[in-house]
PDB file of N, CA and C in Angstrom:
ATOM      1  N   UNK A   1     -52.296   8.137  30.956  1.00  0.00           N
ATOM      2  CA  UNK A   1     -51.312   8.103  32.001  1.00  0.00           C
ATOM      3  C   UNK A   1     -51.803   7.148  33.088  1.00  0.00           C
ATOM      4  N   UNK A   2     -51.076   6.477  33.544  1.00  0.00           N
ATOM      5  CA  UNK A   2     -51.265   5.595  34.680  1.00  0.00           C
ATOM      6  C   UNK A   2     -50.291   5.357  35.970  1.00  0.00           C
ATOM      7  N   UNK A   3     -50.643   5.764  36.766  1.00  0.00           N
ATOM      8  CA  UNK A   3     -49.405   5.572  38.131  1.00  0.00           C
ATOM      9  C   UNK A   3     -49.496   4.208  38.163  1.00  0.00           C
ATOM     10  N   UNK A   4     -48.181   3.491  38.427  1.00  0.00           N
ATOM     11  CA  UNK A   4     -47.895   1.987  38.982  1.00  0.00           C
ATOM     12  C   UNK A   4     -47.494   1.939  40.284  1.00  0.00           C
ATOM     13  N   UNK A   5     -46.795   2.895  40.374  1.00  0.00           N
ATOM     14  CA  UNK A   5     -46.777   3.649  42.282  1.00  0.00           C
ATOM     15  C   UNK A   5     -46.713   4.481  42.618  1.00  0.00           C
ATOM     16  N   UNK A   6     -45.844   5.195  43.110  1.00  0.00           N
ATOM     17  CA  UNK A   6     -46.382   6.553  43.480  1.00  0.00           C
ATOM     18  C   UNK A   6     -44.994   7.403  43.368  1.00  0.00           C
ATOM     19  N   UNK A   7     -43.876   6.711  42.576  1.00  0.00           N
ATOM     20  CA  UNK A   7     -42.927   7.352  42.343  1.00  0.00           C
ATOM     21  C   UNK A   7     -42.825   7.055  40.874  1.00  0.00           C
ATOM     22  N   UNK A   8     -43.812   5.939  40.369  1.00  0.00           N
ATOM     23  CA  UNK A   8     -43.367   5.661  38.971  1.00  0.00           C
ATOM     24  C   UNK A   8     -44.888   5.825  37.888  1.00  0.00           C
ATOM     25  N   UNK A   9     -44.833   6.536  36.772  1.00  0.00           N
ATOM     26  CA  UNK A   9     -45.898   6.789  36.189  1.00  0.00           C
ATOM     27  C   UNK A   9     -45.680   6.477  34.659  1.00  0.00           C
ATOM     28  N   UNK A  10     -46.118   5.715  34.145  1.00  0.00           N
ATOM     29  CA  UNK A  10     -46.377   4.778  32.421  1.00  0.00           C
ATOM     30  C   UNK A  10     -47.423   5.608  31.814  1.00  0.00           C
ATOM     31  N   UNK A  11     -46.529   6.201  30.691  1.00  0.00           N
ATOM     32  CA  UNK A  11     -47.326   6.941  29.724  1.00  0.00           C
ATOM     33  C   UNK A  11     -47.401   6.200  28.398  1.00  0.00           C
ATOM     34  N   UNK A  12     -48.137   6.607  27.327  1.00  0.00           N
ATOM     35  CA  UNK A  12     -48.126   5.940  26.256  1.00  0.00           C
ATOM     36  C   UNK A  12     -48.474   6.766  25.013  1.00  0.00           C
ATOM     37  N   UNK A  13     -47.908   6.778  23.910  1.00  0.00           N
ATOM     38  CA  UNK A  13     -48.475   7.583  22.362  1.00  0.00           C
ATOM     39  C   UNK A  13     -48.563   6.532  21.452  1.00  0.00           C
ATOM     40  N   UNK A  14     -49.531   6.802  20.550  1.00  0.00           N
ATOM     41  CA  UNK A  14     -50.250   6.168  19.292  1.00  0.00           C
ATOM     42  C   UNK A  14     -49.788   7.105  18.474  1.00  0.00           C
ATOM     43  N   UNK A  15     -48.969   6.725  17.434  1.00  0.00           N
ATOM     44  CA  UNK A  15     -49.203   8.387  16.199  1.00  0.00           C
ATOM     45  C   UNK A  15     -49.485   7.088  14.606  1.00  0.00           C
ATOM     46  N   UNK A  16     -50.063   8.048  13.755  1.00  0.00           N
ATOM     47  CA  UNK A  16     -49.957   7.308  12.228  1.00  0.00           C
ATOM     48  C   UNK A  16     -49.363   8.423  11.517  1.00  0.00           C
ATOM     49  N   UNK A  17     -48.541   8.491  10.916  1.00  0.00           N
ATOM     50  CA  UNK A  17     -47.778   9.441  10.209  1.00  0.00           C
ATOM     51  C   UNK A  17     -47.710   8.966   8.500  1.00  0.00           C
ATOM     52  N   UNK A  18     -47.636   9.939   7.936  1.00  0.00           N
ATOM     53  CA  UNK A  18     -47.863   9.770   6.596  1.00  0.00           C
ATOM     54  C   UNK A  18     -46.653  11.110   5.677  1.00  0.00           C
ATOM     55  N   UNK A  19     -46.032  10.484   5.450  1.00  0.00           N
ATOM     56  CA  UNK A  19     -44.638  11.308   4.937  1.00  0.00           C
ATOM     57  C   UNK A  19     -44.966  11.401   3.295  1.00  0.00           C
ATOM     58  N   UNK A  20     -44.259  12.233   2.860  1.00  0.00           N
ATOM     59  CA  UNK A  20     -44.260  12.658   1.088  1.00  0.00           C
ATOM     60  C   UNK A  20     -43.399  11.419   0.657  1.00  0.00           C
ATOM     61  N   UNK A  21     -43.848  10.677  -0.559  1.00  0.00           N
ATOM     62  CA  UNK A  21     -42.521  10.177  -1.077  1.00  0.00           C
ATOM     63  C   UNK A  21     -41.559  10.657  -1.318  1.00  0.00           C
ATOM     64  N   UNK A  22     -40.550  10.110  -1.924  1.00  0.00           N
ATOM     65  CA  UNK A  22     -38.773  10.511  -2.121  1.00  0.00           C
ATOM     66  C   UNK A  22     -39.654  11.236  -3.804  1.00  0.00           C
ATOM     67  N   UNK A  23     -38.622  12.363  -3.927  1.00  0.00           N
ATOM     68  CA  UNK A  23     -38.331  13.096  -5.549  1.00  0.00           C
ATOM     69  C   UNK A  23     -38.526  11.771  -6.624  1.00  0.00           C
ATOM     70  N   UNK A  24     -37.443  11.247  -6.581  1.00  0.00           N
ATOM     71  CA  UNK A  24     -37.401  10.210  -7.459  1.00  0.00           C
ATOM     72  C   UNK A  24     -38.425   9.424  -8.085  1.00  0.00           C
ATOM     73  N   UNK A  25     -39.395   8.881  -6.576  1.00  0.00           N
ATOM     74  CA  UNK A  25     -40.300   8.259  -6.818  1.00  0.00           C
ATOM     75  C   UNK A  25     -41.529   9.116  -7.693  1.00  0.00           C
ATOM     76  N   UNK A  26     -41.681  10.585  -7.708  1.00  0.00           N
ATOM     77  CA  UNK A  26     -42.616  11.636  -8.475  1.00  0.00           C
ATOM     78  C   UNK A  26     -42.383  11.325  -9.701  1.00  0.00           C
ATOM     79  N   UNK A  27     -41.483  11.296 -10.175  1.00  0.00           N
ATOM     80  CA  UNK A  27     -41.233  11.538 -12.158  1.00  0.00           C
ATOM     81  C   UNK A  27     -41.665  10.392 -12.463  1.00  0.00           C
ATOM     82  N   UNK A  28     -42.692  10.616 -13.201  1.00  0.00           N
ATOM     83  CA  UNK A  28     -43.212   9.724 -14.047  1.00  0.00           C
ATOM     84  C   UNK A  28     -42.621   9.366 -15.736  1.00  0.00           C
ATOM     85  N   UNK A  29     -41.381   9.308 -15.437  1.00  0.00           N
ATOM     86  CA  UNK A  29     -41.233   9.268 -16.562  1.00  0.00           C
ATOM     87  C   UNK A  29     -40.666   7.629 -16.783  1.00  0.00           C
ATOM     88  N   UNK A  30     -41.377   7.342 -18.566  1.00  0.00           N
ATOM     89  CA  UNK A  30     -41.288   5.893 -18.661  1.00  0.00           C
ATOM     90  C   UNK A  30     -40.299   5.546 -19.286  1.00  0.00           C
ATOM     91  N   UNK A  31     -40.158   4.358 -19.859  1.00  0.00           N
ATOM     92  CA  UNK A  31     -39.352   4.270 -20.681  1.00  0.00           C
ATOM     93  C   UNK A  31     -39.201   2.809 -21.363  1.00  0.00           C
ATOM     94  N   UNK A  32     -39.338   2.650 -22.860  1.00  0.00           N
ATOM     95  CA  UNK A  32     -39.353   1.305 -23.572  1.00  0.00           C
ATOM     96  C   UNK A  32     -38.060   1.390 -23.987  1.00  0.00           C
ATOM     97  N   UNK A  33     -38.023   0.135 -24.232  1.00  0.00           N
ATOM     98  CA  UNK A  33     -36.627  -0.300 -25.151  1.00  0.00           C
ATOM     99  C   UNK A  33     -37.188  -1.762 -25.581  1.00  0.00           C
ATOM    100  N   UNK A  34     -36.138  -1.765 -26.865  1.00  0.00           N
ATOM    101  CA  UNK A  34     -36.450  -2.761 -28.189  1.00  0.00           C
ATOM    102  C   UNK A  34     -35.203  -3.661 -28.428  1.00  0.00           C
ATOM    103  N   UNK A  35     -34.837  -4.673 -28.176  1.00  0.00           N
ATOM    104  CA  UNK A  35     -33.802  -5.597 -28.500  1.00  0.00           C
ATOM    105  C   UNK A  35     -33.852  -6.123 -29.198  1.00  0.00           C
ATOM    106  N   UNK A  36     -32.808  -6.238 -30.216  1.00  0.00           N
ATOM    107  CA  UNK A  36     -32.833  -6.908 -31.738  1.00  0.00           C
ATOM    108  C   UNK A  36     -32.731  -8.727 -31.424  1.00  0.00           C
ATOM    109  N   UNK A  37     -33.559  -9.623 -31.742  1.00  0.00           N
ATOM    110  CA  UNK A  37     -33.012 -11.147 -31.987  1.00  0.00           C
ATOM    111  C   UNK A  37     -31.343 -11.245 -31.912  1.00  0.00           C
ATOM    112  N   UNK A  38     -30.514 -10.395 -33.043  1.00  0.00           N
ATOM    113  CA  UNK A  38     -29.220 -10.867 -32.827  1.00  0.00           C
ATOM    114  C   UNK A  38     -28.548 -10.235 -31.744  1.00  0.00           C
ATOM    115  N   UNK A  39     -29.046  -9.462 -31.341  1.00  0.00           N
ATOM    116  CA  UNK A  39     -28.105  -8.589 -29.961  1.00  0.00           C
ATOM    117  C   UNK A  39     -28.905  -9.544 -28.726  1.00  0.00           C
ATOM    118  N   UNK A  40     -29.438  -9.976 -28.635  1.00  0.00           N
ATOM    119  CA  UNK A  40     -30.441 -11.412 -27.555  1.00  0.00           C
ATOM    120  C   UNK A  40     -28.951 -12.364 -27.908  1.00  0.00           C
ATOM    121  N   UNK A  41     -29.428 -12.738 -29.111  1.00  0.00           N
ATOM    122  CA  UNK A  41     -28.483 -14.452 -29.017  1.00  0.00           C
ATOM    123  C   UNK A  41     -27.066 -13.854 -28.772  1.00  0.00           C
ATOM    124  N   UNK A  42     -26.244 -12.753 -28.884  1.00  0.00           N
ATOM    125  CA  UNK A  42     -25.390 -12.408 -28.424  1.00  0.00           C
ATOM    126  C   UNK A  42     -24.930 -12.468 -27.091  1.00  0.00           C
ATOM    127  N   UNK A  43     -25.933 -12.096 -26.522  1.00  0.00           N
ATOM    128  CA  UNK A  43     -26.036 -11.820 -24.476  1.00  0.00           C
ATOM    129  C   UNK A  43     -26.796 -13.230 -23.982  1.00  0.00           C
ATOM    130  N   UNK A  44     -26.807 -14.036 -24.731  1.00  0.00           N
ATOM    131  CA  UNK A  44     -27.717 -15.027 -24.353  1.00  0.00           C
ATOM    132  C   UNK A  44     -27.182 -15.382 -22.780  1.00  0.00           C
ATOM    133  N   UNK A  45     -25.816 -15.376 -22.295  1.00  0.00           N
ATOM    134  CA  UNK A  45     -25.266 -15.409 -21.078  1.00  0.00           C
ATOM    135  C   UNK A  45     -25.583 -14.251 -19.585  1.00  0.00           C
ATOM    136  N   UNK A  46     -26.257 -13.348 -20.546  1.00  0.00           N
ATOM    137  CA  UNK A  46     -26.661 -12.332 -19.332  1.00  0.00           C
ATOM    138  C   UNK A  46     -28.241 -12.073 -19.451  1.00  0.00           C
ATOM    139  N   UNK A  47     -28.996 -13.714 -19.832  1.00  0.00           N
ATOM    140  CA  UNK A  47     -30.402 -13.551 -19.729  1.00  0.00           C
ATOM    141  C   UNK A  47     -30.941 -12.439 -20.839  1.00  0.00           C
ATOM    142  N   UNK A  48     -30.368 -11.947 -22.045  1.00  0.00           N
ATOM    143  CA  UNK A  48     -31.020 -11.057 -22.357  1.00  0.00           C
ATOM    144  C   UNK A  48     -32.146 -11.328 -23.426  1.00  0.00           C
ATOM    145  N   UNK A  49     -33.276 -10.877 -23.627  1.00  0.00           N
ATOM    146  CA  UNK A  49     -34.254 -11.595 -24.298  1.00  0.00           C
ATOM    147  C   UNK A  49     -34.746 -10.499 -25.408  1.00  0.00           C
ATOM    148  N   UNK A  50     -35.383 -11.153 -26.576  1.00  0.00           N
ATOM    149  CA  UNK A  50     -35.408 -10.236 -27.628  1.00  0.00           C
ATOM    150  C   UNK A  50     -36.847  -9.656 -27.213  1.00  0.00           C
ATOM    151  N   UNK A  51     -37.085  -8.157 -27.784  1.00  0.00           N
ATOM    152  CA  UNK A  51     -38.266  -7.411 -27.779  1.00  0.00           C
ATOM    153  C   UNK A  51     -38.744  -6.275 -27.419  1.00  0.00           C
ATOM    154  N   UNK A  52     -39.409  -6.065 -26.978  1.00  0.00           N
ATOM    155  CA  UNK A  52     -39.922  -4.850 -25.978  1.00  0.00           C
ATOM    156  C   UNK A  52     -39.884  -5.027 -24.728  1.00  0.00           C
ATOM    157  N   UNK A  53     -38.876  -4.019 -23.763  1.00  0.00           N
ATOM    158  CA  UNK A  53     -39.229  -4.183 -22.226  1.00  0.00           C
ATOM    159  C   UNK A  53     -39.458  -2.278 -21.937  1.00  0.00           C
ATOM    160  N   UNK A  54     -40.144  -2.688 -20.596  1.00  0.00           N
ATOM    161  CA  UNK A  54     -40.210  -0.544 -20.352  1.00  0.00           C
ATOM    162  C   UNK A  54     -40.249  -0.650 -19.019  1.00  0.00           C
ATOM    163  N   UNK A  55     -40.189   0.083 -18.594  1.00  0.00           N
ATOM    164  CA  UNK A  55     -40.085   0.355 -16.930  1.00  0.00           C
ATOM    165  C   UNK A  55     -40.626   1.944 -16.902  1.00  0.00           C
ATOM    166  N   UNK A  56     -40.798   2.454 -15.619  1.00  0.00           N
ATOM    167  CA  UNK A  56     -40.828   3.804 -15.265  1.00  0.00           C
ATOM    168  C   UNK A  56     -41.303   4.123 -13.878  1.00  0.00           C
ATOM    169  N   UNK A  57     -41.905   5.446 -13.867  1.00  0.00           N
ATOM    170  CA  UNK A  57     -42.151   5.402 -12.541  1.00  0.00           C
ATOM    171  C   UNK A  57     -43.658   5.153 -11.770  1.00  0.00           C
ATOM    172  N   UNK A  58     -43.852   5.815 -10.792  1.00  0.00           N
ATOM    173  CA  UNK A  58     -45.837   5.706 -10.141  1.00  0.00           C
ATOM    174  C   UNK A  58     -45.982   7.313 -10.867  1.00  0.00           C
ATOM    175  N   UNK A  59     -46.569   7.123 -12.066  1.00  0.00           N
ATOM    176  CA  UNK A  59     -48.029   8.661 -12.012  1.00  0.00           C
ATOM    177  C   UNK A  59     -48.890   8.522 -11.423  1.00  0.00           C
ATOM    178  N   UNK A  60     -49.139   7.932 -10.826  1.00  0.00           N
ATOM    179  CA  UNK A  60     -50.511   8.019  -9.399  1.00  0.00           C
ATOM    180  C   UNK A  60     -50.114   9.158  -8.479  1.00  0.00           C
ATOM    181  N   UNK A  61     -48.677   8.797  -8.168  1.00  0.00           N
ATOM    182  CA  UNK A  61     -48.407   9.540  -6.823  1.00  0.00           C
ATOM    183  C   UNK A  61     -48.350  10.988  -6.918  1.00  0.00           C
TER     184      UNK A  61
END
């Protein structure tokens, strides 16, 4: 706390806060998928590429 005069007084807080992630972000659950060559050259217009892709979530958290 600090007076600047004697009618006016400047306070100040520091906090670090640390919140839970969102639900969503918990499930670790993964997930692959397999695209055939001819279903690729099919979508060839929406970038789609032949193979294995997977995504999922953080199991760390």
């Amino acid at each position: 706390m600090w007076d600047a005069t004697d009618d006016l007084v400047i306070r100040g807080a520091i906090a670090k806060v640390v919140s839970c992630p969102d639900y969503i972000d918990l499930v670790a659950q993964q997930r692959i998928t397999y695209v055939l060559g001819e279903w690729a050259e099919d979508r060839a217009a929406f970038n789609e590429l032949p193979g294995f892709s997977g995504s999922g979530g953080n199991k760390n958290l």
